[in-house]
C-alpha atoms as a PDB file:
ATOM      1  CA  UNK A   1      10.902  83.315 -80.495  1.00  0.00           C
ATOM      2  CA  UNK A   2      12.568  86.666 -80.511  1.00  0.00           C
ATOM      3  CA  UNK A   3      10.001  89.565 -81.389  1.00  0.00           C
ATOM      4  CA  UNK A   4       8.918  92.523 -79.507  1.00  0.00           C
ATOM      5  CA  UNK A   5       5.373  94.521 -79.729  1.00  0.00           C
ATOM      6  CA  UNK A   6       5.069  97.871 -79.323  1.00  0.00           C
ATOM      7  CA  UNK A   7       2.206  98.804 -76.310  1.00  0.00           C
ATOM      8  CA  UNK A   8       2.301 102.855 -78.203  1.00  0.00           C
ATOM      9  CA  UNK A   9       1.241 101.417 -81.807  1.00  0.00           C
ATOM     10  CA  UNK A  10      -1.986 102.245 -82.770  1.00  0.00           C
ATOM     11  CA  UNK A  11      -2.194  98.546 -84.105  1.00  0.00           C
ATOM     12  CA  UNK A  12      -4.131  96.280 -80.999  1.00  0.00           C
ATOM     13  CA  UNK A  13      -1.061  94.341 -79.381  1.00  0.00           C
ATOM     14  CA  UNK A  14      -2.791  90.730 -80.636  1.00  0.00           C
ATOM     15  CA  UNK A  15      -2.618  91.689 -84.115  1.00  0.00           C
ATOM     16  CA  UNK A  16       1.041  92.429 -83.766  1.00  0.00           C
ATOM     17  CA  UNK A  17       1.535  89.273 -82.240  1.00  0.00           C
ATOM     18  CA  UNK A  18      -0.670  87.601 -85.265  1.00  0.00           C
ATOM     19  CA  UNK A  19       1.342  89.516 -88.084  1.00  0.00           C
ATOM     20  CA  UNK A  20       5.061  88.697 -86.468  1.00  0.00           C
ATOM     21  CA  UNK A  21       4.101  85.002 -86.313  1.00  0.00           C
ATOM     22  CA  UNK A  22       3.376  85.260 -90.255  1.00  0.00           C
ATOM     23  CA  UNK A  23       6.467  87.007 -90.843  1.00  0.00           C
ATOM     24  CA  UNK A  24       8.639  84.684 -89.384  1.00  0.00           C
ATOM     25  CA  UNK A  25       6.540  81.962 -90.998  1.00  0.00           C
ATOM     26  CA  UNK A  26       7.015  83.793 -94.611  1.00  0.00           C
ATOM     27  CA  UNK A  27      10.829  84.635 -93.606  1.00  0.00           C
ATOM     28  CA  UNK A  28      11.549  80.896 -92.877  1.00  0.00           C
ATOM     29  CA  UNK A  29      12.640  81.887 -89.452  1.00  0.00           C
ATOM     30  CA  UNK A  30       9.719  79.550 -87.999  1.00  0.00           C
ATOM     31  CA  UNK A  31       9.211  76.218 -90.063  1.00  0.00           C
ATOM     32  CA  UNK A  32       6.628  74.085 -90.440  1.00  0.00           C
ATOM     33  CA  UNK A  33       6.412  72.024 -87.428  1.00  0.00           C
ATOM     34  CA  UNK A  34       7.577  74.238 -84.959  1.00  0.00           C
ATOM     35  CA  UNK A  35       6.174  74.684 -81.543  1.00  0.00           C
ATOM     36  CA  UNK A  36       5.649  78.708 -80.514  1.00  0.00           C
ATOM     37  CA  UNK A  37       5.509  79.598 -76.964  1.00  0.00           C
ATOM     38  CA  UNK A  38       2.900  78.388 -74.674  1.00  0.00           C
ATOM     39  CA  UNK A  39       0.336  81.459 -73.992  1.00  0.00           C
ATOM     40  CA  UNK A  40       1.623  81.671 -70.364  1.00  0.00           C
ATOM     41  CA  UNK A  41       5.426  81.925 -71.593  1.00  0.00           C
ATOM     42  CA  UNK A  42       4.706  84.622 -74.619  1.00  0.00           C
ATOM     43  CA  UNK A  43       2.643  86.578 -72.640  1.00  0.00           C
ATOM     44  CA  UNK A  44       5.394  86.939 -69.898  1.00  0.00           C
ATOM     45  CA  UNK A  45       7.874  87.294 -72.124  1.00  0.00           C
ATOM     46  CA  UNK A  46       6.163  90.366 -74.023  1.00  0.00           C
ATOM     47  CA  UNK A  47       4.921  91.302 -70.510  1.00  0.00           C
ATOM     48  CA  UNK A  48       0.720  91.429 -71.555  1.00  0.00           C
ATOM     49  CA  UNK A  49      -1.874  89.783 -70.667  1.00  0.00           C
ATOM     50  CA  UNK A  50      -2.492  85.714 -71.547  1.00  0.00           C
ATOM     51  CA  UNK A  51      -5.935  86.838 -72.967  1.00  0.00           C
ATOM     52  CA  UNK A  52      -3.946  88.599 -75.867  1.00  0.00           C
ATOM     53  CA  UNK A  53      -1.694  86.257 -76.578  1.00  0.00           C
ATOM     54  CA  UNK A  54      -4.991  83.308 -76.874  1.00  0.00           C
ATOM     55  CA  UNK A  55      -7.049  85.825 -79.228  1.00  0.00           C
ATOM     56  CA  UNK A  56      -3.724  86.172 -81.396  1.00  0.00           C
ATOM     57  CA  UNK A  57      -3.279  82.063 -81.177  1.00  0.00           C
ATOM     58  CA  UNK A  58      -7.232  81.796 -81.883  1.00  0.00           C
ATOM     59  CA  UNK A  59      -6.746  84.258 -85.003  1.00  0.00           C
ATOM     60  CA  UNK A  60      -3.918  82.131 -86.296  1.00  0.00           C
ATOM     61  CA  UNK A  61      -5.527  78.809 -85.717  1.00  0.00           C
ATOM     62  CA  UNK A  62      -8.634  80.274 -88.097  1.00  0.00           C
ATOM     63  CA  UNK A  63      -6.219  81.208 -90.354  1.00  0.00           C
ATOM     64  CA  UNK A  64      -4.935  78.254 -90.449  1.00  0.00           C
ATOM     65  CA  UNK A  65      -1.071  79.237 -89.546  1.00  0.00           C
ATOM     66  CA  UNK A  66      -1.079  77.056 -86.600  1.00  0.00           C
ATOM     67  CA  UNK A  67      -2.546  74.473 -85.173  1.00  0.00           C
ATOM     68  CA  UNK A  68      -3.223  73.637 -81.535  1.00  0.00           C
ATOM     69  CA  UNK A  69      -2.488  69.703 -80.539  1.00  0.00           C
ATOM     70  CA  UNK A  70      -4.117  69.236 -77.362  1.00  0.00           C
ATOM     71  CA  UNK A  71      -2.059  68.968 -74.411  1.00  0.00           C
ATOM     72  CA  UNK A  72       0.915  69.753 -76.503  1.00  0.00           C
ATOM     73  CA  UNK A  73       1.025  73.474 -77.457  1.00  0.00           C
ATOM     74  CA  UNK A  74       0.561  75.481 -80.852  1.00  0.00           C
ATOM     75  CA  UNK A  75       3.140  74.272 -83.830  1.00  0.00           C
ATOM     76  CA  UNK A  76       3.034  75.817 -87.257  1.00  0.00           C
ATOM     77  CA  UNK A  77       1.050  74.033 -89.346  1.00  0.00           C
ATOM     78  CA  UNK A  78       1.997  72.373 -93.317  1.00  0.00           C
ATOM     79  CA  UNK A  79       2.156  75.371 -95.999  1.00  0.00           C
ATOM     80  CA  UNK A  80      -0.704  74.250 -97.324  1.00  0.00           C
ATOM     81  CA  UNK A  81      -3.821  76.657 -96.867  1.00  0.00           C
ATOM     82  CA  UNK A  82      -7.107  75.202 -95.306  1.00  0.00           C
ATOM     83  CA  UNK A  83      -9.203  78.296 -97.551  1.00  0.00           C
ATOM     84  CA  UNK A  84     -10.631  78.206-100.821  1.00  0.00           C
ATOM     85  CA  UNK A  85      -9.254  79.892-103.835  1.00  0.00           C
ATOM     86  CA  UNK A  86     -12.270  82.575-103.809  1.00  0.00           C
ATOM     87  CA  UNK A  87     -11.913  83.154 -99.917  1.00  0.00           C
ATOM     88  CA  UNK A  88      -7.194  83.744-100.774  1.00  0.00           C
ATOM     89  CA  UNK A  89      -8.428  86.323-103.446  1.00  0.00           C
ATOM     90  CA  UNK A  90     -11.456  88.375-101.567  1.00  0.00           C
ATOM     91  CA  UNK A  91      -8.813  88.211 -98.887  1.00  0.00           C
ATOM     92  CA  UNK A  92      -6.160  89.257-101.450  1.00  0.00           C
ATOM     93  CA  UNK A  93      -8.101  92.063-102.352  1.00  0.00           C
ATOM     94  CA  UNK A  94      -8.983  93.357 -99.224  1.00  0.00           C
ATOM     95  CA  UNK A  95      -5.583  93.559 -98.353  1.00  0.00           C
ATOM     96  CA  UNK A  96      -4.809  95.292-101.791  1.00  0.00           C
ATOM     97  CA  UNK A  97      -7.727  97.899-101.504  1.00  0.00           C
ATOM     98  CA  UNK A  98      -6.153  98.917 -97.477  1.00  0.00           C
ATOM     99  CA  UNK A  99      -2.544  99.268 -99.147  1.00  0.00           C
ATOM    100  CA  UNK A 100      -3.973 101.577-102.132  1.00  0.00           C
ATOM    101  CA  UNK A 101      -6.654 103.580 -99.285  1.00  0.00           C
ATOM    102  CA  UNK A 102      -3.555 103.907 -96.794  1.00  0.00           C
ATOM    103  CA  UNK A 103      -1.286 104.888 -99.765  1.00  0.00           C
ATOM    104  CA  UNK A 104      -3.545 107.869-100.970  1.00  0.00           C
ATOM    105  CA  UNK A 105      -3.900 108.789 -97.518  1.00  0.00           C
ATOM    106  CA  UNK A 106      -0.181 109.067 -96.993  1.00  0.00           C
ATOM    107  CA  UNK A 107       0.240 110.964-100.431  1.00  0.00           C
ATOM    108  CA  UNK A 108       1.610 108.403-102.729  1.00  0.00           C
ATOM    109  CA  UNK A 109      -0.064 108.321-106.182  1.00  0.00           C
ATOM    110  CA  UNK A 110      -0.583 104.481-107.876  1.00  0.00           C
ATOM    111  CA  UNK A 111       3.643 104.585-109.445  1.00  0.00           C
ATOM    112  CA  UNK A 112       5.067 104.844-105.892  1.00  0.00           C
ATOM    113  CA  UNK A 113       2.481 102.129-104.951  1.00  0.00           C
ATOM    114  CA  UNK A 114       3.116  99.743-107.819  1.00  0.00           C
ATOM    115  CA  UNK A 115       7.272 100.668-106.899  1.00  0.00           C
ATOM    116  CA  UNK A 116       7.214  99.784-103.464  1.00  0.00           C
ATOM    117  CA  UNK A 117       5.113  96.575-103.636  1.00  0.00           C
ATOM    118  CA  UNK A 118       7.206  95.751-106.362  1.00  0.00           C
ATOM    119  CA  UNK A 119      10.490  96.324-104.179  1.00  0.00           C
ATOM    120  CA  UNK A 120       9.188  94.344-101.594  1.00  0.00           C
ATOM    121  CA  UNK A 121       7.881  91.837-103.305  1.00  0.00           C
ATOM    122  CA  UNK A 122      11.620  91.380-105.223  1.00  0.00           C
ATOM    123  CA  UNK A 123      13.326  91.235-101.860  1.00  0.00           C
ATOM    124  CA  UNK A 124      10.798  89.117-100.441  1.00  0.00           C
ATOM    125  CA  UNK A 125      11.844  85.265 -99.141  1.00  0.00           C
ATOM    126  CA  UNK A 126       8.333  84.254-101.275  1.00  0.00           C
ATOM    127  CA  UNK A 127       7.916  81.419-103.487  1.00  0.00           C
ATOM    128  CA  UNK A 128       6.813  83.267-107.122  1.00  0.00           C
ATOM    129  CA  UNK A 129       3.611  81.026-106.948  1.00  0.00           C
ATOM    130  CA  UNK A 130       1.841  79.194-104.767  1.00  0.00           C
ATOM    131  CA  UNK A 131      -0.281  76.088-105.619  1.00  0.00           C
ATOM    132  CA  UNK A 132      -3.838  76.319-103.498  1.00  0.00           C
END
């Protein structure tokens, strides 16, 4: 796994860690089945302590991005999603009310919002829909 983190970002180091591994998941670059880096090897590789690299591991097991097999390492798990519909949308929204409150706060009105999460969203690797 090829990704970096940035120890200047005001973003903690494990949630960089946490977000990459979805990336790469949504990109396709990491497919379901595939084993990520033992703790000990991702934390030397990113040079940071093993501690980070288990919270991030712990926050994408509850997510339900990974799964741990014991004695074997941390694989990505099927596409599926463990949560219910009502806990996808509250988290949905709470994701959609921190773009809008980080928007305003960087000057955009709601057009340039609606604009760039429609650009992204175009050039996204995303299936249109998702079944729960």
């Amino acid at each position: 796994m090829l990704f970096r983190v940035d120890p200047s970002s005001s973003e903690p180091i494990f949630e960089q860690i946490v977000f990459r591994v979805k990336h790469a998941v949504a990109g396709g670059s990491l497919k379901s089945g595939d084993r990520l880096p033992s703790v000990r090897e991702l934390a030397k590789d990113l040079a940071i302590n093993p501690n980070t690299v288990a919270r991030a591991y712990e926050s994408l097991e509850s997510d339900g991005v990974i799964v741990r097999r014991h004695g074997s390492g941390c694989f990505v798990s099927e596409r599926g999603n463990a949560l219910s519909n009502s806990e996808r949308k509250r988290r949905l929204d709470d994701l959609v009310q921190r773009l809008v409150t980080e928007g305003f706060h960087l000057g955009f009105g709601a057009r340039e919002l609606r604009d760039a999460l429609s650009e992204r969203l175009s050039s996204a690797p995303l299936p249109t829909k998702r079944e729960p």
